[in-house]
N, C-alpha and C. Protein backbone atom coordinates (compact mmCIF):
# COMPACT_ATOMS: atom_id res chain seq x y z
N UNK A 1 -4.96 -34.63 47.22
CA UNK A 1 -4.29 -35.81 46.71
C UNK A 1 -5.33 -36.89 46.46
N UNK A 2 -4.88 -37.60 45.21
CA UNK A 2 -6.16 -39.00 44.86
C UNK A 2 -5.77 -39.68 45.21
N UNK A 3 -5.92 -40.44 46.31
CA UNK A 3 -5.67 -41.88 47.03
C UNK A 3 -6.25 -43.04 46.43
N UNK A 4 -7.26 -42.55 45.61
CA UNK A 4 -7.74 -44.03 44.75
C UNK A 4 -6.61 -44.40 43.68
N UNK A 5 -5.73 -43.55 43.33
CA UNK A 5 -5.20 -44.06 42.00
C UNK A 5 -3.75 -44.36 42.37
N UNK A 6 -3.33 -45.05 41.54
CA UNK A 6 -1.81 -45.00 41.98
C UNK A 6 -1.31 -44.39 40.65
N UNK A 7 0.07 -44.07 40.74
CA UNK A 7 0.90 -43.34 39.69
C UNK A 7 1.94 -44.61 39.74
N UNK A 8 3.06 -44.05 38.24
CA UNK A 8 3.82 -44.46 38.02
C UNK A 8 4.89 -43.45 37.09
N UNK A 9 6.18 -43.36 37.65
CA UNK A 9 7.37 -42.51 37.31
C UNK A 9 7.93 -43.15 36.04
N UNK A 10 7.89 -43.02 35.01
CA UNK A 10 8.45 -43.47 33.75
C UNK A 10 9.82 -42.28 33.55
N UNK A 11 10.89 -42.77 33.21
CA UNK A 11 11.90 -41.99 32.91
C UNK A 11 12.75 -42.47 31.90
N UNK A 12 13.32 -41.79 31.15
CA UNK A 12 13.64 -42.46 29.30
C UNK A 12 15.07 -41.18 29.83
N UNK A 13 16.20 -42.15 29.28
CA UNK A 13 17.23 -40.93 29.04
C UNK A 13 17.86 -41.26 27.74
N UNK A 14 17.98 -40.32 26.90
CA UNK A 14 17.92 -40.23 25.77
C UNK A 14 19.56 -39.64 25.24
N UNK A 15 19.88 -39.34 23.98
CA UNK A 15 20.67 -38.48 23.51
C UNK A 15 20.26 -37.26 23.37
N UNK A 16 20.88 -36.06 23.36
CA UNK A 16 20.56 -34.98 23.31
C UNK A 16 19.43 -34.81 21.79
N UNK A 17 18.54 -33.94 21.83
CA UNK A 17 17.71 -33.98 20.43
C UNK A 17 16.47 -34.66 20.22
N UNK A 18 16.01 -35.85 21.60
CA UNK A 18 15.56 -36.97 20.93
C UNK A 18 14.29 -36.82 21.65
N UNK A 19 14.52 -36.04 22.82
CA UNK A 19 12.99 -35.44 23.71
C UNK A 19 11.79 -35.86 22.93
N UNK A 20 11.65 -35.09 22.02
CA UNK A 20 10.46 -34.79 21.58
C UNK A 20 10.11 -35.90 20.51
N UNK A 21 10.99 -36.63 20.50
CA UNK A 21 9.91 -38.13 20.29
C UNK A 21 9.97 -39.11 21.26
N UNK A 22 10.37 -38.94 22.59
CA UNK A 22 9.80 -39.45 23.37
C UNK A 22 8.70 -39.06 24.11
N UNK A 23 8.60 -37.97 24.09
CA UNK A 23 7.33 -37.33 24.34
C UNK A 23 6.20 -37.61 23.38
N UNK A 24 6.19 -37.54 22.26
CA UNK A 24 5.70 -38.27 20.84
C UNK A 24 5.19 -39.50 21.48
N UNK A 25 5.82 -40.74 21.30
CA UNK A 25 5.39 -42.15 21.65
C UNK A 25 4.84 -41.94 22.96
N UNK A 26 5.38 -41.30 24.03
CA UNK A 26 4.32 -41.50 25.21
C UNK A 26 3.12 -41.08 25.27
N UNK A 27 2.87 -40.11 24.42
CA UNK A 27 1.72 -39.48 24.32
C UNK A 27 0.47 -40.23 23.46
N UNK A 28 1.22 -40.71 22.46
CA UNK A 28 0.86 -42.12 21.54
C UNK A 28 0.19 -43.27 22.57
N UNK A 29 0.88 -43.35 23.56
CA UNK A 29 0.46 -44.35 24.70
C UNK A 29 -0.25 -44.05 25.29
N UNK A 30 -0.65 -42.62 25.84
CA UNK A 30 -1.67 -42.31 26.63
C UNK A 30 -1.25 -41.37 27.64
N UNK A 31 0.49 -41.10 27.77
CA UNK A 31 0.67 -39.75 28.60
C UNK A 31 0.28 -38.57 28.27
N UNK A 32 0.28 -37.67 29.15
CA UNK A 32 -0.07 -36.25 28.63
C UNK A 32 0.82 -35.19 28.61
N UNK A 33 1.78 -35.87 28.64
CA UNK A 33 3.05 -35.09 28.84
C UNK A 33 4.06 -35.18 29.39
N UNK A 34 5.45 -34.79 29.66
CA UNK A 34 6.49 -34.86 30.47
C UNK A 34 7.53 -34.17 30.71
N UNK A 35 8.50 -33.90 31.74
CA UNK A 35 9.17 -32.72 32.06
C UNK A 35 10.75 -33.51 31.10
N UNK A 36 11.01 -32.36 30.53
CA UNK A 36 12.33 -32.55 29.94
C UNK A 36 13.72 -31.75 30.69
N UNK A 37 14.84 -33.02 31.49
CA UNK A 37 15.64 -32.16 31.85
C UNK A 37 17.28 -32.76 30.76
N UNK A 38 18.17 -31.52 30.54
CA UNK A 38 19.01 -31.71 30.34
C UNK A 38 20.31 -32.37 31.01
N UNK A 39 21.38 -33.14 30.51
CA UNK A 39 22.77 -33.65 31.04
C UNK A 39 23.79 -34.14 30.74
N UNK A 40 24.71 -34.45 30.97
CA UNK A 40 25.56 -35.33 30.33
C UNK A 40 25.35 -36.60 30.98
N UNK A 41 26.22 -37.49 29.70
CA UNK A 41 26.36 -38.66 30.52
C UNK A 41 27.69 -39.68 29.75
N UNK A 42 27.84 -40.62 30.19
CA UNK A 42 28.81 -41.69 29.09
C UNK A 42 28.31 -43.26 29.36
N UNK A 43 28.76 -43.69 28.49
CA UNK A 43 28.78 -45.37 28.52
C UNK A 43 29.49 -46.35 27.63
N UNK A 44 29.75 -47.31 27.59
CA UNK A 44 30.86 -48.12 27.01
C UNK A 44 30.36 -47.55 25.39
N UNK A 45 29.52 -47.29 25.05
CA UNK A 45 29.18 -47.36 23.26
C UNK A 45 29.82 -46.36 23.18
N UNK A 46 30.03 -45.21 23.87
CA UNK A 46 30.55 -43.62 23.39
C UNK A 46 32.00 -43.66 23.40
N UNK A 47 32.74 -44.03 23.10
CA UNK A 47 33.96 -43.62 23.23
C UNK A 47 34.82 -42.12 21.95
N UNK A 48 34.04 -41.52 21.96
CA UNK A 48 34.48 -40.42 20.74
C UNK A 48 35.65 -39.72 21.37
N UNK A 49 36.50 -39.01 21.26
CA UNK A 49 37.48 -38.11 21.43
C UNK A 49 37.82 -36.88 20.97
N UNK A 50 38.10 -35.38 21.25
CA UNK A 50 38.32 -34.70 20.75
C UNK A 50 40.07 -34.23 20.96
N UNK A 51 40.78 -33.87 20.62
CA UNK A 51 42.29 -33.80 21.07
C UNK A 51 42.65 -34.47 22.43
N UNK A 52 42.18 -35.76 22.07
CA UNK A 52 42.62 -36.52 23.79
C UNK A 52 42.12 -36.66 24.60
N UNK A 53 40.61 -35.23 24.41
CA UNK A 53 39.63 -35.48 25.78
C UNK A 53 38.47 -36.25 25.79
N UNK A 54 38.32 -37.08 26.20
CA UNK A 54 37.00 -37.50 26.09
C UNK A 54 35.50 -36.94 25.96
N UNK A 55 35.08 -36.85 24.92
CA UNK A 55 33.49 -36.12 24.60
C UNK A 55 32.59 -36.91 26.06
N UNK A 56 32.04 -36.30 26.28
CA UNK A 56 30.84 -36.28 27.07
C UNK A 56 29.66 -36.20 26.72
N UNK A 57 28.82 -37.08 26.14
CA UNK A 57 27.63 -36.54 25.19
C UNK A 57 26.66 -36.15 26.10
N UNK A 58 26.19 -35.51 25.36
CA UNK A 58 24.76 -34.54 26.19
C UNK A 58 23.54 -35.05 25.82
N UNK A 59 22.61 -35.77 26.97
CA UNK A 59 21.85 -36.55 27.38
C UNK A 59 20.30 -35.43 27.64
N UNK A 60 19.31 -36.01 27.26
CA UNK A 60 17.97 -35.43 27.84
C UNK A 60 17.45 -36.77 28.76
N UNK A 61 16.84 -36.19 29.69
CA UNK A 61 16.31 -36.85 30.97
C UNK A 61 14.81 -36.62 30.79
N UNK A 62 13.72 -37.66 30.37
CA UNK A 62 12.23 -37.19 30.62
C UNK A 62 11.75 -38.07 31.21
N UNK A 63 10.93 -37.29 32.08
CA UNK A 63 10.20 -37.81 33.35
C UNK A 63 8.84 -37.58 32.79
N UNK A 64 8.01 -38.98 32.81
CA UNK A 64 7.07 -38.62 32.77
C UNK A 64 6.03 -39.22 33.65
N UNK A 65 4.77 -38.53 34.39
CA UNK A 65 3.66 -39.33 35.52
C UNK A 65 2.57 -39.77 34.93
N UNK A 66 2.76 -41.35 35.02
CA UNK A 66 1.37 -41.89 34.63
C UNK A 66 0.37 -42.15 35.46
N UNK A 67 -1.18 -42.65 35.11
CA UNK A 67 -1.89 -43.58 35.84
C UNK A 67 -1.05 -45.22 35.77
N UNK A 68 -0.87 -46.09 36.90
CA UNK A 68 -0.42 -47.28 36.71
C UNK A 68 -1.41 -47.71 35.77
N UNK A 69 -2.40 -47.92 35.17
CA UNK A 69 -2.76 -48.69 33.84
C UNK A 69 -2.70 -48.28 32.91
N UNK A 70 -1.71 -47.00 32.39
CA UNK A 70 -1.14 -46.39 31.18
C UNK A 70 0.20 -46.70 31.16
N UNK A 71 0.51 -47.54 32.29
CA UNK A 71 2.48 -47.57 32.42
C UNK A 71 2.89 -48.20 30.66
N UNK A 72 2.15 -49.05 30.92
CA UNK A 72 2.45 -50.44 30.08
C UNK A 72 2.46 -50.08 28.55
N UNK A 73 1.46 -49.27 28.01
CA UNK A 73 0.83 -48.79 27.28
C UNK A 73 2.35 -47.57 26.00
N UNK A 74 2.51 -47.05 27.35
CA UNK A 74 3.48 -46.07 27.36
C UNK A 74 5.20 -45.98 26.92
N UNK A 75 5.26 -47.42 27.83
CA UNK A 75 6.42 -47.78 28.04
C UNK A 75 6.40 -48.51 26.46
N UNK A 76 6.02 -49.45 26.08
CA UNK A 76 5.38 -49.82 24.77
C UNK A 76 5.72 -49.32 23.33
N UNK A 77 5.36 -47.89 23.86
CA UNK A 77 5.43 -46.98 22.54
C UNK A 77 7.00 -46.47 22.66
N UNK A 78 7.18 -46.12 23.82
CA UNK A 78 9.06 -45.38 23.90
C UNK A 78 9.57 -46.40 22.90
N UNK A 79 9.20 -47.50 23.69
CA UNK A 79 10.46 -49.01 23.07
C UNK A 79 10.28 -48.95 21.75
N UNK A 80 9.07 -49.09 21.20
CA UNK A 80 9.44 -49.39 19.61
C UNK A 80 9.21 -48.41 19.35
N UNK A 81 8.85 -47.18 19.30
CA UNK A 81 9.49 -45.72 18.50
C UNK A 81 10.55 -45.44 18.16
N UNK A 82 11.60 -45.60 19.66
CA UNK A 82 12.88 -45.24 19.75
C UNK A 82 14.12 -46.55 19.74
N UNK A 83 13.51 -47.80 19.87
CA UNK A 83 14.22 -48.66 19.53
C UNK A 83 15.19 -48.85 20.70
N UNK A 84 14.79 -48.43 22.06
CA UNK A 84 14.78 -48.44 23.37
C UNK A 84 16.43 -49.52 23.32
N UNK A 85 15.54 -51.06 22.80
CA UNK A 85 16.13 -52.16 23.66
C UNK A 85 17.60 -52.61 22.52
N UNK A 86 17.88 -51.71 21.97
CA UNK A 86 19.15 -51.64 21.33
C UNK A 86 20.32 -51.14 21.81
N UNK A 87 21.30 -51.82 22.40
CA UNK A 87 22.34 -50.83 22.72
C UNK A 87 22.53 -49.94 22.55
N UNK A 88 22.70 -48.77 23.20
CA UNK A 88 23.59 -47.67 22.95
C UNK A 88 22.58 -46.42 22.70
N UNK A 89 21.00 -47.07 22.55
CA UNK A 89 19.58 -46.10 22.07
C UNK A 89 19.73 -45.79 23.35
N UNK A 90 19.39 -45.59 24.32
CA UNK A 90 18.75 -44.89 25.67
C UNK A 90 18.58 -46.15 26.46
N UNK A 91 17.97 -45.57 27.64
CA UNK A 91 17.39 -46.44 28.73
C UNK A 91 15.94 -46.15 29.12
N UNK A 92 15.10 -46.97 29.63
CA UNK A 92 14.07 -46.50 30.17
C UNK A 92 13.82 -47.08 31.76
N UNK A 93 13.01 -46.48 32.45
CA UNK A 93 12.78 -47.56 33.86
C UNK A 93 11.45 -46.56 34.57
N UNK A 94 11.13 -47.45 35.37
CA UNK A 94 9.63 -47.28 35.79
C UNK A 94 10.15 -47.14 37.41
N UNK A 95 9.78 -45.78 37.94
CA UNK A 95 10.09 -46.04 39.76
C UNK A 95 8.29 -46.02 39.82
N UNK A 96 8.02 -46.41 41.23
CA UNK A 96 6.80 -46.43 41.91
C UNK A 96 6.66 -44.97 42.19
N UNK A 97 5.24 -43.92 42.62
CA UNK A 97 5.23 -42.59 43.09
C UNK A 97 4.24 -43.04 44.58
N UNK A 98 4.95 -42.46 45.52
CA UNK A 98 3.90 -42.55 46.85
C UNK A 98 2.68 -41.63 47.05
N UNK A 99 3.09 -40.31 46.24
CA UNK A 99 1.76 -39.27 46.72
C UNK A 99 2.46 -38.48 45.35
N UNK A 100 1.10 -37.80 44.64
CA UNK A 100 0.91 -36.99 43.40
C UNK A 100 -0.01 -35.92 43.68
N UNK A 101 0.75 -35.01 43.64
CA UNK A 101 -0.26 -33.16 43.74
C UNK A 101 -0.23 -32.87 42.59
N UNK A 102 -1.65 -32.16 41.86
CA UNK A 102 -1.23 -31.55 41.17
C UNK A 102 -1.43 -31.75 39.39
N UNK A 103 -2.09 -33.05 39.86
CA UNK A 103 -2.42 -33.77 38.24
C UNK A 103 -4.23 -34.16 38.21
């Protein structure tokens, strides 16, 4: 483990499809990559319907591990690639990492 560096957890949840330009702009920023998981999800913008039931749209989840002086960099590129800070585009958020194996 590198104890000199610190990390940072960047996570973007997206609409289904959209992975791979968030992976795009982060990489643009200086990541080297990131794990793509699948899901559903809802929120006030979705209200679609199919015979009465409510659609559930299907969401990608990417996680990606930075150096903390690429957070910024990174986060940067999601936003205006994907147009982040628009309703209803995705979310993004930054957790702290305590210990990183493996990078």
């Amino acid at each position: 483990m590198d104890n000199d560096k610190k990390y940072k957890l960047i996570i973007t949840i997206v609409d289904k499809g959209m992975a791979a330009n968030v992976i795009a702009a982060s990489k643009e920023g200086g990541a080297e990559g990131g794990t793509v998981i699948n899901g559903r999800g809802s929120s006030i913008y979705e209200k679609g319907k199919i015979f009465g039931f409510p659609i559930e749209p299907e969401k990608e989840i990417i996680m990606i591990v930075v150096e903390q002086e690429k957070e910024k960099f990174v986060i940067d590129e999601i936003t205006s690639k994907l147009n982040i800070k628009e309703k209803g585009k995705g979310i993004t958020f930054v957790l702290d990492v305590e210990n990183v194996i493996g990078i």
